[in-house]
N, C-alpha and C. Protein backbone atom coordinates (compact mmCIF):
# COMPACT_ATOMS: atom_id res chain seq x y z
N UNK A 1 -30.50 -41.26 -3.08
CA UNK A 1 -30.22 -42.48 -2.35
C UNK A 1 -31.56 -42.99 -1.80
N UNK A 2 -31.82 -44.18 -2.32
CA UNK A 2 -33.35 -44.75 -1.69
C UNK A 2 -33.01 -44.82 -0.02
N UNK A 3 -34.41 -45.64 0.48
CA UNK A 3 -34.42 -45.62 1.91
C UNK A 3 -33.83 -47.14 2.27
N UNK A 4 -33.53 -48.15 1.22
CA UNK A 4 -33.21 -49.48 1.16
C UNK A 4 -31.65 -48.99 0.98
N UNK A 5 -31.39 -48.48 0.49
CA UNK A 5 -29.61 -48.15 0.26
C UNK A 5 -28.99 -47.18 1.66
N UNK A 6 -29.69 -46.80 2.09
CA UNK A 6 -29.71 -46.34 3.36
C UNK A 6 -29.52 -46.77 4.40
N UNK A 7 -30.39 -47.90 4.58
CA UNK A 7 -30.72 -48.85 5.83
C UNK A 7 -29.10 -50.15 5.46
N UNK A 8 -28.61 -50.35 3.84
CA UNK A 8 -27.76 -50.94 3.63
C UNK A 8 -26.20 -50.60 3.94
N UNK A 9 -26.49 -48.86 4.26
CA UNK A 9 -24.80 -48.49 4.59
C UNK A 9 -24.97 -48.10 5.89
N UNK A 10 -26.21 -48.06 6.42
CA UNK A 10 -26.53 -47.79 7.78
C UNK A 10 -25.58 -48.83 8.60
N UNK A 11 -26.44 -50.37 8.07
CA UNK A 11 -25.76 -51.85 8.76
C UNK A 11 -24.43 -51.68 8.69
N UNK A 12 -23.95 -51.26 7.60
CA UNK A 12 -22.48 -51.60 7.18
C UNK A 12 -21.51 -50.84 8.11
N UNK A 13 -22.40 -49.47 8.71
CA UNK A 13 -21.68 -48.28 9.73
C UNK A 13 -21.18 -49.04 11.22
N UNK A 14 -22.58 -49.61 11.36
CA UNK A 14 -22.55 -50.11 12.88
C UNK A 14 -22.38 -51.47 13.06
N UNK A 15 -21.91 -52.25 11.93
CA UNK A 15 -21.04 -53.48 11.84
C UNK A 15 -19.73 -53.13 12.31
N UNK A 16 -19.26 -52.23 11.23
CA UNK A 16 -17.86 -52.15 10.48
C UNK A 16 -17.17 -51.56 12.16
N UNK A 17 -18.01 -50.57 13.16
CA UNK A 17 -17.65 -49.63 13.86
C UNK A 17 -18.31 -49.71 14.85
N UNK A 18 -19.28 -50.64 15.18
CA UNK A 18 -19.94 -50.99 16.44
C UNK A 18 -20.05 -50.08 17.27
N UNK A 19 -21.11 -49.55 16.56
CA UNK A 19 -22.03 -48.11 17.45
C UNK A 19 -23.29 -48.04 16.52
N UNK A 20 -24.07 -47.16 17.52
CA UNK A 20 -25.54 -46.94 16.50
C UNK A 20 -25.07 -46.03 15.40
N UNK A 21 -25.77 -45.78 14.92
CA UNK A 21 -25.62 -44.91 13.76
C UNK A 21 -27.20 -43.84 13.37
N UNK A 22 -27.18 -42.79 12.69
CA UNK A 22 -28.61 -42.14 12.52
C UNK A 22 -27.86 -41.44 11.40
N UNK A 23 -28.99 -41.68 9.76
CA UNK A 23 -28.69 -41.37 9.09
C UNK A 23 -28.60 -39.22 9.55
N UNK A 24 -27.81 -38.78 8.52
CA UNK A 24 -28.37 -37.21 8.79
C UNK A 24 -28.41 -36.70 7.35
N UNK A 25 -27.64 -37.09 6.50
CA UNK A 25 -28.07 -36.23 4.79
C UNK A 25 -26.91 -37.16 3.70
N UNK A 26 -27.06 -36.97 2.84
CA UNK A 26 -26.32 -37.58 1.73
C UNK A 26 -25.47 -36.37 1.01
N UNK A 27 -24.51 -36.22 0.15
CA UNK A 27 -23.84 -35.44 -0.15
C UNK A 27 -23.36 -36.09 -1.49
N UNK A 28 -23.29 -35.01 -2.51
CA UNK A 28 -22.97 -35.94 -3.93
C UNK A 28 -20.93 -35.42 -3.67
N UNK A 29 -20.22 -35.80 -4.36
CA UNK A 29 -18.78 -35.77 -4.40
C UNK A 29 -18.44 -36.30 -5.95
N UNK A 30 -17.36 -35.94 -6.01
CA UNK A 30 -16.93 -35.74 -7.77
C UNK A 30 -15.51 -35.92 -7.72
N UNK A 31 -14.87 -37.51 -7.63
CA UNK A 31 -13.54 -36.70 -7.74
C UNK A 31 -13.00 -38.20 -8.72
N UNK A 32 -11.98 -38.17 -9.11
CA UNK A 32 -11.11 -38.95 -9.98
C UNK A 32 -12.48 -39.27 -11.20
N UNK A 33 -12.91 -38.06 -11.86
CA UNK A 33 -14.09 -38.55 -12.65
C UNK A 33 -15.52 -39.29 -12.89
N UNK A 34 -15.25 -39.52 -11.05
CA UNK A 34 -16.44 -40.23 -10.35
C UNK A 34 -17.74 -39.38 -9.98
N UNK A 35 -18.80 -39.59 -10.17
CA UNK A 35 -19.70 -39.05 -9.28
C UNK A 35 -20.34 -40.37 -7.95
N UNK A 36 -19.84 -39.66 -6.46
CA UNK A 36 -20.16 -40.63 -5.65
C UNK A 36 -21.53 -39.91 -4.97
N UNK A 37 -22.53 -40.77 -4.43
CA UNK A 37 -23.41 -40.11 -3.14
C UNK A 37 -22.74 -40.68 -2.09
N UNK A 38 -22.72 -40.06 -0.70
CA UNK A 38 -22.03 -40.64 0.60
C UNK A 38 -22.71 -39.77 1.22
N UNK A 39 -23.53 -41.23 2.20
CA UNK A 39 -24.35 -40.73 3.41
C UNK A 39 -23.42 -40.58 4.62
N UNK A 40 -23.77 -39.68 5.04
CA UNK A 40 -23.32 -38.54 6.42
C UNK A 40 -24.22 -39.95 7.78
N UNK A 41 -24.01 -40.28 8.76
CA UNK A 41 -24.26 -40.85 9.73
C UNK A 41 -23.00 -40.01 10.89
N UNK A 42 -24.07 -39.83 12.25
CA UNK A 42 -24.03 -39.65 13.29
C UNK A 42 -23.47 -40.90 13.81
N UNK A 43 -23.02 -40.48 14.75
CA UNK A 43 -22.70 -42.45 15.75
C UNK A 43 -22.18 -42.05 17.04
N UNK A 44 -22.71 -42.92 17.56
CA UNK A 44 -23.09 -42.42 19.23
C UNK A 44 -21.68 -44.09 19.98
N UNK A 45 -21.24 -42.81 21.08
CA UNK A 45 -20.64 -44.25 21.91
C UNK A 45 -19.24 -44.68 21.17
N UNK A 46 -18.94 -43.77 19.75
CA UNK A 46 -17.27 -44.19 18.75
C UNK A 46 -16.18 -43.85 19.65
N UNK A 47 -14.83 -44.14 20.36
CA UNK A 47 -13.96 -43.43 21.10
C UNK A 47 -13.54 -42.51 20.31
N UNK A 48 -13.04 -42.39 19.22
CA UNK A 48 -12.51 -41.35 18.57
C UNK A 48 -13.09 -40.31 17.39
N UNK A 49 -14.70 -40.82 17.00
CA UNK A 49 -15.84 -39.96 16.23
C UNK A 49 -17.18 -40.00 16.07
N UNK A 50 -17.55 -38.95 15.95
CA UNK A 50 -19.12 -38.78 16.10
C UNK A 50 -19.81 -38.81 14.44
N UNK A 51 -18.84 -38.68 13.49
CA UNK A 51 -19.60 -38.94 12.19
C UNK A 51 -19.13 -40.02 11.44
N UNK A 52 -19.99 -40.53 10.95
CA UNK A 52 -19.34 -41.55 9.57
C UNK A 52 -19.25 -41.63 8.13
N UNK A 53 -18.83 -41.43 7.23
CA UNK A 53 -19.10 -41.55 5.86
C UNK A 53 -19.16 -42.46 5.47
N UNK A 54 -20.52 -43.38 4.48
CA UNK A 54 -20.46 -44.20 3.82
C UNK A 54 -21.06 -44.11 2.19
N UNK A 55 -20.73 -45.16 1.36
CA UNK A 55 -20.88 -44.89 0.23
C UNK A 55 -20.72 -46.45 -0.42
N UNK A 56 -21.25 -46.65 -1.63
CA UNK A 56 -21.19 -47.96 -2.58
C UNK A 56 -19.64 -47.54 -3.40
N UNK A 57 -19.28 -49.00 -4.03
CA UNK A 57 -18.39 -48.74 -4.87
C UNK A 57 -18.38 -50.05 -5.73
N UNK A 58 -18.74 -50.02 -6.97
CA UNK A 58 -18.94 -50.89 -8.20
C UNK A 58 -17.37 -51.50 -8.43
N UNK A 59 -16.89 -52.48 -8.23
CA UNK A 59 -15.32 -53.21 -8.86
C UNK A 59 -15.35 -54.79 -9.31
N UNK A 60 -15.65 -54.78 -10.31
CA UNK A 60 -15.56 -56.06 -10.70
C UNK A 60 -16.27 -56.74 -10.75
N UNK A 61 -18.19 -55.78 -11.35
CA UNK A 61 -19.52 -56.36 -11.38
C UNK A 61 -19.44 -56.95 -9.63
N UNK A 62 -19.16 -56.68 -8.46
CA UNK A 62 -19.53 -56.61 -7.79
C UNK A 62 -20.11 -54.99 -6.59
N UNK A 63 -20.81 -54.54 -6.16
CA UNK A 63 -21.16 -53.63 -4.99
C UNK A 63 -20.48 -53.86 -3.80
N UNK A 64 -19.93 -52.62 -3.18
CA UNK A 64 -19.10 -53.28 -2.11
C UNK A 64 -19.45 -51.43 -1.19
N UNK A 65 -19.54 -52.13 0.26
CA UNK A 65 -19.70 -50.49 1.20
C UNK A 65 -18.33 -50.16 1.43
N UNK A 66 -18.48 -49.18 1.60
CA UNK A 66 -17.08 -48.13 1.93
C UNK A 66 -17.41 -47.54 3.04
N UNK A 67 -16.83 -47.60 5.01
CA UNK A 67 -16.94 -46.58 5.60
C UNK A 67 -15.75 -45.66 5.98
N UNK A 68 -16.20 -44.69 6.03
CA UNK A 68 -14.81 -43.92 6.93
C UNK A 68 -14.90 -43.26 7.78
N UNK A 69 -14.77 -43.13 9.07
CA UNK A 69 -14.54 -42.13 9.87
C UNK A 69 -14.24 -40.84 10.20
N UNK A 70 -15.05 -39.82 10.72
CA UNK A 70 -14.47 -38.25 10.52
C UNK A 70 -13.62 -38.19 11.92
N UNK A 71 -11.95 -38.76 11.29
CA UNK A 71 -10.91 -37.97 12.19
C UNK A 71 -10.04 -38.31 11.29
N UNK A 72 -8.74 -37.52 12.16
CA UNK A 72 -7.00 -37.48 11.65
C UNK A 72 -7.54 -36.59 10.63
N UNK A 73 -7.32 -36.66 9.70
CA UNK A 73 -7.21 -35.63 7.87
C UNK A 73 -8.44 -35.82 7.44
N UNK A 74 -9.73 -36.74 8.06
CA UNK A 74 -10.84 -36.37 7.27
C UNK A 74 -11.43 -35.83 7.85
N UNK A 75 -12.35 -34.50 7.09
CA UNK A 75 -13.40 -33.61 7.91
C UNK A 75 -13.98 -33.64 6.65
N UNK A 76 -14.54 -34.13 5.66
CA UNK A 76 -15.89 -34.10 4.95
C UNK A 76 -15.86 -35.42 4.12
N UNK A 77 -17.21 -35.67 3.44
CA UNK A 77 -16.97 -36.42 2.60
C UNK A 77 -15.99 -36.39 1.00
N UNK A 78 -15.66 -35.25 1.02
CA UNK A 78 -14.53 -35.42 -0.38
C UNK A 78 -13.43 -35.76 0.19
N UNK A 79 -13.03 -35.84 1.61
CA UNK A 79 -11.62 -36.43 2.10
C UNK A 79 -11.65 -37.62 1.92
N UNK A 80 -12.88 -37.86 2.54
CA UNK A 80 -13.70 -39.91 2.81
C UNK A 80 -13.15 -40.80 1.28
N UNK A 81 -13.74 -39.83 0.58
CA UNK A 81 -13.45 -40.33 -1.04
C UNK A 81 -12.39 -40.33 -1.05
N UNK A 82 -11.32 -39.40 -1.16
CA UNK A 82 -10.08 -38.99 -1.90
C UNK A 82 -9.34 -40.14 -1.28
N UNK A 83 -9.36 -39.98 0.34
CA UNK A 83 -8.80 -41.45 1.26
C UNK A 83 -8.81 -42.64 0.64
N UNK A 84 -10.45 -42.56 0.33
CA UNK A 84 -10.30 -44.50 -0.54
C UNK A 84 -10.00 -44.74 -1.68
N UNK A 85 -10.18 -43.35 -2.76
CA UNK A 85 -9.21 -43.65 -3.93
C UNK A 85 -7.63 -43.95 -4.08
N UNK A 86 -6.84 -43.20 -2.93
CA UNK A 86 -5.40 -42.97 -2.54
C UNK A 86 -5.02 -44.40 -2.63
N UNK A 87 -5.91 -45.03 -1.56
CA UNK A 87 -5.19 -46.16 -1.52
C UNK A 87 -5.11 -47.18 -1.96
């Protein structure tokens, strides 16, 4: 994950969820035949979480961010994924 794709799901964290955010590591994930990267962010000041998952997703020759939140049923990024494929 460059440092420009970074700073791009960074914005998208503390838009989407209005809190700071600090990147902490990227994580590759594999599921419905996909290979995703999803950066791990910290976030300070969330009422209900301290991490975020974000990630790109290609549909229709367009790029689009994906965040999710670590609570209820998600505790890693293969939940984050599995969550946004489900639905």
């Amino acid at each position: 994950m460059t440092e420009l794709e970074i700073a791009e799901l960074k914005g998208a964290v503390e838009r989407e969820h209005r809190c700071p955010a600090t990147y902490r590591t990227s994580e590759q994930v594999r599921e419905h035949l996909r290979q995703v990267e999803v950066a791990v962010f910290d976030i300070l000041g969330h009422p209900r979480a301290l991490v975020c998952y974000a990630w790109f997703v290609e549909r229709a020759g367009r790029r689009r961010t994906h965040t999710l939140l670590r609570e209820g049923p998600i505790h890693s990024s293969l939940d984050a994924v599995r969550q946004e494929y489900e639905e």
